[in-house]
N, C-alpha and C. Protein backbone atom coordinates (compact mmCIF):
# COMPACT_ATOMS: atom_id res chain seq x y z
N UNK A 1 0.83 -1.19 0.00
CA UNK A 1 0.00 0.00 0.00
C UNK A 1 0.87 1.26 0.00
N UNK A 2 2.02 1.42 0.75
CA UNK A 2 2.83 2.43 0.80
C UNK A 2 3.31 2.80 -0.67
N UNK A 3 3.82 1.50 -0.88
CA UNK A 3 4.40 1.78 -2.44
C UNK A 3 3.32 2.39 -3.34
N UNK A 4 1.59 2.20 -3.50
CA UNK A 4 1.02 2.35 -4.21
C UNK A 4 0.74 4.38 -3.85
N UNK A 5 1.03 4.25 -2.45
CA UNK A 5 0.51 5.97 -2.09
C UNK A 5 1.96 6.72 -3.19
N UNK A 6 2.95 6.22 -3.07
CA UNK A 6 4.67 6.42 -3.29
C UNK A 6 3.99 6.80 -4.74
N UNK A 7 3.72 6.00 -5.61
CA UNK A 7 3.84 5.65 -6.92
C UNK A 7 2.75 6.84 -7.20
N UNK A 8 1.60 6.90 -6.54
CA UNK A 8 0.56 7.53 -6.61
C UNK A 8 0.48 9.44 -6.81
N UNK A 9 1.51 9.12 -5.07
CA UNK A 9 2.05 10.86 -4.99
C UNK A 9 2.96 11.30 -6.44
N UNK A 10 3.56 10.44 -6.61
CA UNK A 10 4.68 10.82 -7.98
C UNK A 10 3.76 11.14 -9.04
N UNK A 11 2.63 10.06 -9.38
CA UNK A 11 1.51 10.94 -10.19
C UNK A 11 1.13 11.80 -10.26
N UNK A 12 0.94 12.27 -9.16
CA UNK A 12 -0.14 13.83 -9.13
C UNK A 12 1.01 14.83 -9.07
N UNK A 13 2.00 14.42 -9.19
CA UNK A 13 3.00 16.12 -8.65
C UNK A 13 3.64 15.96 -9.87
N UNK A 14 3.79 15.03 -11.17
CA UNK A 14 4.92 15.46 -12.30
C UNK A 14 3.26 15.51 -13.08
N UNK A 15 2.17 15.62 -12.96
CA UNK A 15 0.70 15.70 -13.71
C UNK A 15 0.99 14.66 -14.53
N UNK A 16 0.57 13.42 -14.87
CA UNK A 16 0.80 12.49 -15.62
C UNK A 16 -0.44 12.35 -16.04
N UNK A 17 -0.79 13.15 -17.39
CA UNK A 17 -1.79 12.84 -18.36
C UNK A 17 -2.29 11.57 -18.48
N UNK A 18 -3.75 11.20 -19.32
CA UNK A 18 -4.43 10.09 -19.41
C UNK A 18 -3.41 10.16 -21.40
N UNK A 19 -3.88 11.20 -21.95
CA UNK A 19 -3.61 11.72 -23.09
C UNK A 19 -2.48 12.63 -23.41
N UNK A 20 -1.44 12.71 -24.48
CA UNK A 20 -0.68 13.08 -24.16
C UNK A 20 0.72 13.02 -24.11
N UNK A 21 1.44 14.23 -23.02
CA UNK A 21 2.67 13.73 -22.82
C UNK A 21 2.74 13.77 -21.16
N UNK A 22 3.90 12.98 -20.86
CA UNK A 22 4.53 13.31 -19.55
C UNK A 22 5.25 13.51 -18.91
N UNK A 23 5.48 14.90 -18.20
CA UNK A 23 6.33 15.97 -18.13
C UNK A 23 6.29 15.88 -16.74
N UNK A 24 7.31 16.67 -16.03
CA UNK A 24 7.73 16.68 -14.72
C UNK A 24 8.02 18.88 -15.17
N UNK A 25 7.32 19.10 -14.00
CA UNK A 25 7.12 20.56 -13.98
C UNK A 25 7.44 21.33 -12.71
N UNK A 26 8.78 21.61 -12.49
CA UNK A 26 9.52 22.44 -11.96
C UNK A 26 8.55 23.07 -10.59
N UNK A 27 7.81 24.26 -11.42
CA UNK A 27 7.53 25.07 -10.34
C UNK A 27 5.94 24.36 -9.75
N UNK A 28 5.55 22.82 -9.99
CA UNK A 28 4.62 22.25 -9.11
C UNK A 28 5.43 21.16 -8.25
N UNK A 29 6.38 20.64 -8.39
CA UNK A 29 7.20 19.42 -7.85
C UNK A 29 8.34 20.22 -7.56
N UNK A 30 8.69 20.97 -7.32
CA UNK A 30 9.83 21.65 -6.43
C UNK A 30 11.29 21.07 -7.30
N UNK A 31 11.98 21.90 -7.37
CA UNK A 31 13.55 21.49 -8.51
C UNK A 31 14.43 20.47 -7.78
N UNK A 32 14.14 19.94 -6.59
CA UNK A 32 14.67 18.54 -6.28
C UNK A 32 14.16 17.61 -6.63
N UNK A 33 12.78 17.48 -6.82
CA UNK A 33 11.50 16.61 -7.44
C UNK A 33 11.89 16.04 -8.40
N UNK A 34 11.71 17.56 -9.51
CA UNK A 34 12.18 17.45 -10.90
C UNK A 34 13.07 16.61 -11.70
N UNK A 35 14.64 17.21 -10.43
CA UNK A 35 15.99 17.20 -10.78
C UNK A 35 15.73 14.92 -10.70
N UNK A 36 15.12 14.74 -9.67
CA UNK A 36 15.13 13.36 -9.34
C UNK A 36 14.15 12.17 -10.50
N UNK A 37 13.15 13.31 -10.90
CA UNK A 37 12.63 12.42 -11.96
C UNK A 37 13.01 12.21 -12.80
N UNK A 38 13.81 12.85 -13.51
CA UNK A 38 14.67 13.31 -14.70
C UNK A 38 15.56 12.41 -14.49
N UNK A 39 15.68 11.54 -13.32
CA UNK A 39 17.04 10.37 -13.21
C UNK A 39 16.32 9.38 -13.39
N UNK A 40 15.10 9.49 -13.61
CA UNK A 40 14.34 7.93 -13.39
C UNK A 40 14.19 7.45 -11.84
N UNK A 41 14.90 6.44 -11.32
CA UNK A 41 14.52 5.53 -10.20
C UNK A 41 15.01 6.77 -9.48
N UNK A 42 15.42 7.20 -8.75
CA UNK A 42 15.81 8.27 -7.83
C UNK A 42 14.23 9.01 -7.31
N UNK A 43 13.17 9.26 -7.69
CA UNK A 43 12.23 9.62 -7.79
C UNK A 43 11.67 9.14 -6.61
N UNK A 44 11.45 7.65 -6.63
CA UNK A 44 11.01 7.16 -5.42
C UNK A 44 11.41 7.31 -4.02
N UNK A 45 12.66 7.75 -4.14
CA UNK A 45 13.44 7.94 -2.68
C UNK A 45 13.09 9.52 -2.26
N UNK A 46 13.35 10.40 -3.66
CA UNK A 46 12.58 11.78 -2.92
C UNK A 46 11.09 11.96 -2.69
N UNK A 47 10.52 11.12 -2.69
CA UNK A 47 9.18 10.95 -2.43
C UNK A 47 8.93 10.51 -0.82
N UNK A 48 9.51 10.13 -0.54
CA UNK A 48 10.08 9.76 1.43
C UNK A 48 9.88 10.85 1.80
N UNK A 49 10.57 12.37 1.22
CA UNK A 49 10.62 13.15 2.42
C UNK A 49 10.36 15.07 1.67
N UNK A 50 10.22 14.19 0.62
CA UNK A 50 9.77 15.75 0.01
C UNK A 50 8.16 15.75 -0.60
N UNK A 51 7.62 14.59 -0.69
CA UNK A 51 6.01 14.84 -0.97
C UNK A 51 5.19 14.27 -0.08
N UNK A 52 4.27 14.97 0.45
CA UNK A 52 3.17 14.64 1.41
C UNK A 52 1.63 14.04 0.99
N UNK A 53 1.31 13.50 1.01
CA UNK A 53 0.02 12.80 1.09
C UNK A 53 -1.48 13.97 1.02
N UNK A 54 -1.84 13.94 -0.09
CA UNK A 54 -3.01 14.98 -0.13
C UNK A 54 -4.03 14.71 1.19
N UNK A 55 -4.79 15.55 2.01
CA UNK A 55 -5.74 15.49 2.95
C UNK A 55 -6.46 14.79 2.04
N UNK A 56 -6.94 13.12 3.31
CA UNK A 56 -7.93 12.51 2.88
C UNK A 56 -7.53 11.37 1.91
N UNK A 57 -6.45 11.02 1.73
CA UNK A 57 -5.96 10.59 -0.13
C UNK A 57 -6.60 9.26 0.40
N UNK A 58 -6.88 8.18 -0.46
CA UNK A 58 -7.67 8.39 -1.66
C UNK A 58 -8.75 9.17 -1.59
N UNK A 59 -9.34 10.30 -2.27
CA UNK A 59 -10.44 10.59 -2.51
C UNK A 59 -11.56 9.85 -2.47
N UNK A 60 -12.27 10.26 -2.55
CA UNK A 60 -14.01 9.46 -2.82
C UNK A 60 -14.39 10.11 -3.87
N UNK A 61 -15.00 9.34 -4.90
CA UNK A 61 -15.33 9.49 -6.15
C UNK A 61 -16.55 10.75 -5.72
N UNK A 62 -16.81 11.50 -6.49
CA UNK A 62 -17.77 12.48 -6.19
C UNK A 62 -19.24 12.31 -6.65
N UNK A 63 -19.64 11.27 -7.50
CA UNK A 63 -21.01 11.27 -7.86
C UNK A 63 -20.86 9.27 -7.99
N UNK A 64 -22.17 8.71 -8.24
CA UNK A 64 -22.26 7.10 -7.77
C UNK A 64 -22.47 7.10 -9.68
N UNK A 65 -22.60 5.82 -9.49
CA UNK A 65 -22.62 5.08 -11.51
C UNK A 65 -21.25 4.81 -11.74
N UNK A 66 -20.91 4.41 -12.59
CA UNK A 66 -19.08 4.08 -12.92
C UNK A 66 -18.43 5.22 -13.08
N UNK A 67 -17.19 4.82 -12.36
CA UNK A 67 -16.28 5.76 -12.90
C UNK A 67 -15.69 5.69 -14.44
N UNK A 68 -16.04 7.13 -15.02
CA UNK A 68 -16.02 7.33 -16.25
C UNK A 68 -15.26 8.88 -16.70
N UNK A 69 -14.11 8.83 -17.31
CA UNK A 69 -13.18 10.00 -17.34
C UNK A 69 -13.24 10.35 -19.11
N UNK A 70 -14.05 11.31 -19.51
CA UNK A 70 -14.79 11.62 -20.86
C UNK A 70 -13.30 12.95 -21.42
N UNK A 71 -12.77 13.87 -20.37
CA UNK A 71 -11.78 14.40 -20.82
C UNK A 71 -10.85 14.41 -19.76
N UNK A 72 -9.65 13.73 -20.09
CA UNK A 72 -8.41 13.89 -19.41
C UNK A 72 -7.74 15.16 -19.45
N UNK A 73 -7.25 14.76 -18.08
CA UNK A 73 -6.48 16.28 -18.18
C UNK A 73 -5.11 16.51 -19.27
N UNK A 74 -4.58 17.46 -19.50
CA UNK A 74 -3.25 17.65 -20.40
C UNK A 74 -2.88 18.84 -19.75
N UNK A 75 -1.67 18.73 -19.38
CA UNK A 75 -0.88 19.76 -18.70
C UNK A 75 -0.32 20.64 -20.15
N UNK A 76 -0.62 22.12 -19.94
CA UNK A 76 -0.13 22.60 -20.84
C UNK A 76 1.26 23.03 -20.69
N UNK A 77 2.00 23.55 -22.02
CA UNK A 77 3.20 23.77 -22.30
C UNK A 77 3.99 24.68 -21.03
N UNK A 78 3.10 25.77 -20.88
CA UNK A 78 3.55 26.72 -20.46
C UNK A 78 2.19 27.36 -20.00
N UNK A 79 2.30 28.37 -18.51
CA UNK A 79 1.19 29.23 -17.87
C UNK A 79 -0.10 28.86 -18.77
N UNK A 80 0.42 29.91 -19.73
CA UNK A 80 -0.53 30.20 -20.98
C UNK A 80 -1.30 29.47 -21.78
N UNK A 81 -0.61 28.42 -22.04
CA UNK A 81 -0.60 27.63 -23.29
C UNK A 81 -1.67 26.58 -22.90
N UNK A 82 -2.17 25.96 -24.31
CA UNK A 82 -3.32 25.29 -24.32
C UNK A 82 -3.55 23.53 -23.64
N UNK A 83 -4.23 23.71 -22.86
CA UNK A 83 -4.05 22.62 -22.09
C UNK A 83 -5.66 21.82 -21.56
N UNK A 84 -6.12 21.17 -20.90
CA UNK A 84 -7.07 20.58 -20.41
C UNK A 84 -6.66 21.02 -18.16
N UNK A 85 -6.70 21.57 -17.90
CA UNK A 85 -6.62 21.95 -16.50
C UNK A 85 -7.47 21.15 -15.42
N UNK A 86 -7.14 19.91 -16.03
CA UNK A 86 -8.51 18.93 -14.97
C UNK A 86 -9.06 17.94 -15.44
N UNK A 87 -9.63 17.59 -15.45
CA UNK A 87 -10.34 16.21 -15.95
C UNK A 87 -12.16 16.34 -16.37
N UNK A 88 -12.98 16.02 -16.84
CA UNK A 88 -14.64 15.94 -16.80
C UNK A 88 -14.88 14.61 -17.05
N UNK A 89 -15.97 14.28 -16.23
CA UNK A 89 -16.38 13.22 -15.62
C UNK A 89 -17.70 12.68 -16.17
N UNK A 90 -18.01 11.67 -16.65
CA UNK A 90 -19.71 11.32 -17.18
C UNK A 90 -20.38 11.41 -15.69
N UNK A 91 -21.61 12.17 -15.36
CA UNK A 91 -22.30 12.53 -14.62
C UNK A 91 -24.00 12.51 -15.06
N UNK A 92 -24.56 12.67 -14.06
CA UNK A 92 -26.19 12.35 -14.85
C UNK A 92 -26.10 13.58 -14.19
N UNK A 93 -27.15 14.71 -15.38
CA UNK A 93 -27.29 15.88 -14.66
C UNK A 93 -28.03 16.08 -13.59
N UNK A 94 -28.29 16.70 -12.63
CA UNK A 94 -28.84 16.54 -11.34
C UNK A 94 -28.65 16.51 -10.43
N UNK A 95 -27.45 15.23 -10.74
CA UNK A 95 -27.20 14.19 -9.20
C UNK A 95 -26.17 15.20 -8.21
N UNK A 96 -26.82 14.78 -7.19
CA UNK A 96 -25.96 15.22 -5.95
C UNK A 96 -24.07 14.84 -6.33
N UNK A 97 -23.45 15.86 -5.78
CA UNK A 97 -22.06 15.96 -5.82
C UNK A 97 -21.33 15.82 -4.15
N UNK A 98 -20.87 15.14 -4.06
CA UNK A 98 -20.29 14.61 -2.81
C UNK A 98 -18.59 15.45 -2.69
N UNK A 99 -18.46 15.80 -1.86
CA UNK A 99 -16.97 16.21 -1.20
C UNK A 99 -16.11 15.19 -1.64
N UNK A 100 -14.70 14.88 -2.24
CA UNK A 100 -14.07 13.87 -2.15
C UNK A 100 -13.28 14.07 -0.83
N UNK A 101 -13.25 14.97 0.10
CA UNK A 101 -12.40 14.76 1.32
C UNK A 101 -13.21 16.00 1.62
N UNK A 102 -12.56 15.89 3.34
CA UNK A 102 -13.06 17.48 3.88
C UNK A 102 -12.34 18.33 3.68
N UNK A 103 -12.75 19.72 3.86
CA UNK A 103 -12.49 21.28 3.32
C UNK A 103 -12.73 22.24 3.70
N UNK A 104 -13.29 23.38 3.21
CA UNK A 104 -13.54 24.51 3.80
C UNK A 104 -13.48 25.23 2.57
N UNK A 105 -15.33 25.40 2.35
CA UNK A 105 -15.41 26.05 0.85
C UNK A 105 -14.98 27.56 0.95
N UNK A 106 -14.20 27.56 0.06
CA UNK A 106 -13.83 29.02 -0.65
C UNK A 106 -14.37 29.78 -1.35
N UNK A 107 -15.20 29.48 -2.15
CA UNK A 107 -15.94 29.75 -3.23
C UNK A 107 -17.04 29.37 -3.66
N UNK A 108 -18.12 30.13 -3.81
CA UNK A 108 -19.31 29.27 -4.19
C UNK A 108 -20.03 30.54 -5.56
N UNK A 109 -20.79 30.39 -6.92
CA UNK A 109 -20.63 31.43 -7.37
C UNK A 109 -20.67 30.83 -8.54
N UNK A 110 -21.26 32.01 -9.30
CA UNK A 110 -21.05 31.87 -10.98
C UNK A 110 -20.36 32.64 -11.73
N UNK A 111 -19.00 32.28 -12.35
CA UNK A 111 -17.95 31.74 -13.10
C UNK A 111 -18.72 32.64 -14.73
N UNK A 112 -18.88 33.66 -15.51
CA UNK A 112 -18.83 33.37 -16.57
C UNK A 112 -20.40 32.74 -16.98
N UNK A 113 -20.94 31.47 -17.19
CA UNK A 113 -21.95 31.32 -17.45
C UNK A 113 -22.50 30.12 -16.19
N UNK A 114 -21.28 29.91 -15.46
CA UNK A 114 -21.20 28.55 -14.88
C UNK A 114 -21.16 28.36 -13.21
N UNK A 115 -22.28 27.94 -12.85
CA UNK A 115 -21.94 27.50 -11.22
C UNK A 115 -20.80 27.09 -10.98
N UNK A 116 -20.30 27.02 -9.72
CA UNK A 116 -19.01 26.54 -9.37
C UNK A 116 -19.19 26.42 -7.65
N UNK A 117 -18.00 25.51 -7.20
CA UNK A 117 -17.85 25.60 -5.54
C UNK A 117 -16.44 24.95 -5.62
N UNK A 118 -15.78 25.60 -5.04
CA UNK A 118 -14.26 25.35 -4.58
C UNK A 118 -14.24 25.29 -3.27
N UNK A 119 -13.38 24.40 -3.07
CA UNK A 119 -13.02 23.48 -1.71
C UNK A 119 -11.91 23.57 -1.56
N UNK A 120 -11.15 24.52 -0.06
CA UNK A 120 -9.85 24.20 0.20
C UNK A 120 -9.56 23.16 1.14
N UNK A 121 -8.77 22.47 0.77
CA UNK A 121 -8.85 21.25 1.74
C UNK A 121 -7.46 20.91 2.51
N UNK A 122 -6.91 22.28 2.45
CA UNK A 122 -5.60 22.54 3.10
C UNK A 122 -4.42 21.66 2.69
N UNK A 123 -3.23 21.62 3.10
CA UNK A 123 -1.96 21.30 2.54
C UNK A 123 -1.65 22.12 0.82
N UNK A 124 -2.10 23.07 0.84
CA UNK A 124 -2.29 23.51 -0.80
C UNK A 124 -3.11 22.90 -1.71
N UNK A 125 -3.91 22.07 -1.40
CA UNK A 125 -4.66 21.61 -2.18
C UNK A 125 -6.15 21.87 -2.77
N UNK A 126 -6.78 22.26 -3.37
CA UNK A 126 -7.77 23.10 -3.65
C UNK A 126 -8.37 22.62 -5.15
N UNK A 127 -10.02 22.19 -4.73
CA UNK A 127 -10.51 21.59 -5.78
C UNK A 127 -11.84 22.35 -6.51
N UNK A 128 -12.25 22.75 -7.61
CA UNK A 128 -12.86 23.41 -8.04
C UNK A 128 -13.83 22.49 -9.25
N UNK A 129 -15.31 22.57 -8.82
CA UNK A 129 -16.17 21.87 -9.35
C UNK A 129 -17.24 22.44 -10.37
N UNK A 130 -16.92 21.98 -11.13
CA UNK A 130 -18.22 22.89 -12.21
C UNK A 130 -19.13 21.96 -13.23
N UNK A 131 -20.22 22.42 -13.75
CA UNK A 131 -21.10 23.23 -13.14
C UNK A 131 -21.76 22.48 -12.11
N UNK A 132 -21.84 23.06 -10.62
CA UNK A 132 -21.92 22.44 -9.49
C UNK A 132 -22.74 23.70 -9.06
N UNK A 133 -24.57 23.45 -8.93
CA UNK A 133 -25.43 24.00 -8.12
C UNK A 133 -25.29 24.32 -6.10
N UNK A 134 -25.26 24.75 -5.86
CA UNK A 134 -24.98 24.60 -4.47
C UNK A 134 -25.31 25.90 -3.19
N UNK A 135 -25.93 25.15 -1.84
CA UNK A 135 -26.92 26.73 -1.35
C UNK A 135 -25.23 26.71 -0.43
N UNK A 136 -23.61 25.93 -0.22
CA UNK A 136 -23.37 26.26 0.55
C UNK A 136 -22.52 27.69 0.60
N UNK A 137 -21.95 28.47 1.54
CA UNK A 137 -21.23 29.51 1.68
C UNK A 137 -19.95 29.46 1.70
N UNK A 138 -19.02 30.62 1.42
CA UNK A 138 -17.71 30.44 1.36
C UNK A 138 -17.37 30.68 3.41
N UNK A 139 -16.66 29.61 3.72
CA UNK A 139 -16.36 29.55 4.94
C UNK A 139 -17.00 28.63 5.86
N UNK A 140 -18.13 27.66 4.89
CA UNK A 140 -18.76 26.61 5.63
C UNK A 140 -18.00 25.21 5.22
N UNK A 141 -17.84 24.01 6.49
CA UNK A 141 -16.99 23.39 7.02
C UNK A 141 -17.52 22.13 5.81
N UNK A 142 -17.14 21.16 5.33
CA UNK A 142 -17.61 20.01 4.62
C UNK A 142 -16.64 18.94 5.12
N UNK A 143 -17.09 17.91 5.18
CA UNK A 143 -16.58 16.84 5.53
C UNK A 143 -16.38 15.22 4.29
N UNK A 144 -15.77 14.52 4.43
CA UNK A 144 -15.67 13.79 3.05
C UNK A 144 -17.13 12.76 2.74
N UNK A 145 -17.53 12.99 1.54
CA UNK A 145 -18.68 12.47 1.49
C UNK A 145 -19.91 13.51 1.54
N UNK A 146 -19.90 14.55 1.77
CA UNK A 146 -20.96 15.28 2.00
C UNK A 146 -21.44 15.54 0.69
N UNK A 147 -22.92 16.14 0.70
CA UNK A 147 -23.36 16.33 -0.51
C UNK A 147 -22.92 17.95 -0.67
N UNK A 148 -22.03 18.02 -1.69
CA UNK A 148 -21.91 19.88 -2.07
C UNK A 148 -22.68 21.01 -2.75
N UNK A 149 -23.61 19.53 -3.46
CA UNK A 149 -24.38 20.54 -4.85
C UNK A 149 -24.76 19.44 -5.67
N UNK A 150 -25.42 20.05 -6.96
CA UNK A 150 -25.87 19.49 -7.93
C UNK A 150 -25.44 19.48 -8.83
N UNK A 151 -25.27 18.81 -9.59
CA UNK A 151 -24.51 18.90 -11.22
C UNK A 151 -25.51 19.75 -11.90
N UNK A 152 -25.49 20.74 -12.45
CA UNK A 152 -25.91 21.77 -13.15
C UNK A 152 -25.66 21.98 -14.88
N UNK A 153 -25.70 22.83 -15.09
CA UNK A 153 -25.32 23.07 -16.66
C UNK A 153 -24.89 24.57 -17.26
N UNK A 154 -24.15 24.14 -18.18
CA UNK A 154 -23.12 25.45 -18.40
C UNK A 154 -21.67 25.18 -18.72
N UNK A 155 -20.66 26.19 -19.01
CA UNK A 155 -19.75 26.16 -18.90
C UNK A 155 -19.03 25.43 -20.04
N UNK A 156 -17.66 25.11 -20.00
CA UNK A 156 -17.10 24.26 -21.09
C UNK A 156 -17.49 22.74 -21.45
N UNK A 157 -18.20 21.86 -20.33
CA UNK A 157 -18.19 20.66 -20.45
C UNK A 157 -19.67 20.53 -20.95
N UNK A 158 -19.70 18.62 -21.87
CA UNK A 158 -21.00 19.21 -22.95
C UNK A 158 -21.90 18.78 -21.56
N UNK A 159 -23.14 18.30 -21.73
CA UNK A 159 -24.18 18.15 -21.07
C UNK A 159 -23.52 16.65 -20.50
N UNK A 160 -24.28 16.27 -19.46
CA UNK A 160 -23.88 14.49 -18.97
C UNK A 160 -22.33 14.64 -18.21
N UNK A 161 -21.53 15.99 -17.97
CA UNK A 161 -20.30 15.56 -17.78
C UNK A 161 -20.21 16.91 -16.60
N UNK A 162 -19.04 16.53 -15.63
CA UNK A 162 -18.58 17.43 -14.84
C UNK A 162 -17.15 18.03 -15.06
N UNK A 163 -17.12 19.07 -14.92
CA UNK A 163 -14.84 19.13 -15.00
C UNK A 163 -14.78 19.41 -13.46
N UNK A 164 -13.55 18.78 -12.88
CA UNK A 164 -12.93 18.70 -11.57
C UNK A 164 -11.81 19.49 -12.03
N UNK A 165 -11.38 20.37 -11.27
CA UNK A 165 -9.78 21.09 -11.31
C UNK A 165 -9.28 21.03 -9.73
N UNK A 166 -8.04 20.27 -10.02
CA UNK A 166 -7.06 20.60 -8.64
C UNK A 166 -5.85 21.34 -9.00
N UNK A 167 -5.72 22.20 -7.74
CA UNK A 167 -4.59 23.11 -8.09
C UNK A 167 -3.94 22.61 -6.35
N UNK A 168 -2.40 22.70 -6.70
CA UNK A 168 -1.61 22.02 -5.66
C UNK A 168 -1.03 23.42 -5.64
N UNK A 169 -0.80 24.02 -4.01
CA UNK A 169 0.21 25.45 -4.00
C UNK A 169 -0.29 26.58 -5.30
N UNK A 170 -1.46 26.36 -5.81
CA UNK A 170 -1.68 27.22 -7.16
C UNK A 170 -1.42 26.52 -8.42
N UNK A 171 -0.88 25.43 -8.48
CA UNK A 171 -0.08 24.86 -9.52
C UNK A 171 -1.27 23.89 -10.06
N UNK A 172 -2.04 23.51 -11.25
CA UNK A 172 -2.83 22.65 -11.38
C UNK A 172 -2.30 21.83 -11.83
N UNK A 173 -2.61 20.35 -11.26
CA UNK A 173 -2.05 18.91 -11.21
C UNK A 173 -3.34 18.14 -11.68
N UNK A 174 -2.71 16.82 -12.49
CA UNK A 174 -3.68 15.83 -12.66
C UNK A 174 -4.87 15.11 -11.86
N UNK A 175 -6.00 15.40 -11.69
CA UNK A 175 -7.28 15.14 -9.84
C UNK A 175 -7.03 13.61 -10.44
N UNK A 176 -7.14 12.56 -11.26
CA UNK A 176 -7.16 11.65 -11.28
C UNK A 176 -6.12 10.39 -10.64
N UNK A 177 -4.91 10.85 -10.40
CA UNK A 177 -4.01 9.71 -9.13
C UNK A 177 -4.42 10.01 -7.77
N UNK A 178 -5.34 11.24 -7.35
CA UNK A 178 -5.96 11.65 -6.35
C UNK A 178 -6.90 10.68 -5.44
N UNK A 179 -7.62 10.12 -6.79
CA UNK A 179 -8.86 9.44 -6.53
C UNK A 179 -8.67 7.70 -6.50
N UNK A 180 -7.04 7.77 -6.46
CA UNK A 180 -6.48 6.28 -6.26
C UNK A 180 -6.37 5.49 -7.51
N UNK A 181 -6.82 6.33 -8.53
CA UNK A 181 -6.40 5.57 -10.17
C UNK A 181 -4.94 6.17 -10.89
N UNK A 182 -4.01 5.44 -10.51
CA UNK A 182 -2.82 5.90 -11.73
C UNK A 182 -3.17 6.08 -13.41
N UNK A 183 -3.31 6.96 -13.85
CA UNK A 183 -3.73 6.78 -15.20
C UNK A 183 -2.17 6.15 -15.87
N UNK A 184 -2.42 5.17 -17.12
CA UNK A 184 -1.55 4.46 -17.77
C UNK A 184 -0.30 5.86 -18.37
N UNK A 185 0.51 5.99 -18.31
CA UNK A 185 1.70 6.50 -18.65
C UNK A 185 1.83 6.30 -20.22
N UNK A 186 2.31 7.00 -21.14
CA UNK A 186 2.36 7.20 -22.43
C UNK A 186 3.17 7.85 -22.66
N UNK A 187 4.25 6.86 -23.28
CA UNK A 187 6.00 7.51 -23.61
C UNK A 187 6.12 8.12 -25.03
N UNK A 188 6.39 8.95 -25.07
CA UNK A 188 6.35 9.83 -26.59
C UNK A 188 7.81 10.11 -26.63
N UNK A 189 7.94 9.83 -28.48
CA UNK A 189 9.29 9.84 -28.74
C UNK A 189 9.72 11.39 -28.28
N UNK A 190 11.18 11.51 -28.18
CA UNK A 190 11.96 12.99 -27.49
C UNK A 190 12.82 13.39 -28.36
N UNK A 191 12.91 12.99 -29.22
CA UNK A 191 13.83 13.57 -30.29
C UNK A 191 13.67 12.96 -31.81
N UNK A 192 14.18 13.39 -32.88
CA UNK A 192 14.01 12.67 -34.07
C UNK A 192 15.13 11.47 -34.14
N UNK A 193 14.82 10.87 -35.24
CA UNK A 193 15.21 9.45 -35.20
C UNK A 193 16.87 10.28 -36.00
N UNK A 194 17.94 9.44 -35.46
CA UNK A 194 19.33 9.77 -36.30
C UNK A 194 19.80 7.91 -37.04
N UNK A 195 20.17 8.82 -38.35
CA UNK A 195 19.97 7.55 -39.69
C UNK A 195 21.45 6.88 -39.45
């Protein structure tokens, strides 16, 4: 089990896409992180004492029916650059939305065209749900499992689906090794072929 939290934490802090590539990113994994993934096996040993265990880890899936991941996240290039910032989820519209851990909502509010409720759930970790109906207030207490809201409609994701965003220290990371699923790894060539 340790090894699987080990293997797990290393997921969520270099963002390891479903789709994609996979990159190890400096200013979310700290430049010892980095410097260690970039060696390969070394990775696992800075994971002992430089990454901590998200509040709550594994998550709890946030709505009941199968787990079903319709857009993976993709870490973009750069700040700016075009990316997927999260994951969306097949959801039946309606259904109650459950806390994946406890928190302390930050945010509750419409976004643009789109409900939303963000959850800080301390250690830097901070999860943002859309479109997510909801009567609660910013500064009221949630516990894991609670109901937060309703799946609603709006926003970027089509109808039937939710987007989850986690941001670690500000930094947005992959929510899916969160929830105790390693997504499969996908090695893309790094240079051109020499004849």
């Amino acid at each position: 089990m340790l090894l699987l939290l080990r293997v797990t934490l290393i997921g969520v802090m270099l963002g390891f896409g479903g789709v994609g590539t996979v990159r190890a990113d400096a200013a979310v994994v700290g430049p010892a992180i980095a410097a260690d993934a970039a060696r390969g096996a070394d990775a696992a040993a800075a994971a002992d004492t430089d990454v901590e265990a998200p509040p709550g880890f594994p998550w709890r899936w946030p709505v009941g029916g199968a787990r079903r991941v319709v857009e993976p996240f993709r870490a973009p290039a750069h700040d700016y650059g075009p990316g997927h910032r999260g994951m969306d989820i097949a959801v039946v519209p309606g259904a109650d939305v459950h806390a994946p851990a406890g928190g302390v909502v930050a945010f509750r509010g419409t976004v643009v065209d789109r409900p939303l409720v963000t959850i800080d759930h301390g250690s830097g970790f901070v999860s943002t749900w859309e479109p997510v109906s909801s009567s609660l207030a910013p500064g009221d207490v949630v516990t894991a499992g609670a109901v937060i809201g309703a799946v609603a409609e709006g926003g970027h994701t089509v109808r039937g689906a939710m987007h989850i965003g986690v941001r670690v220290d500000g930094e947005y990371v992959n929510p899916l090794p969160l929830f105790g699923q390693v997504p499969r790894a996908v090695l893309l060539p790094c240079c051109s072929a020499v004849p």
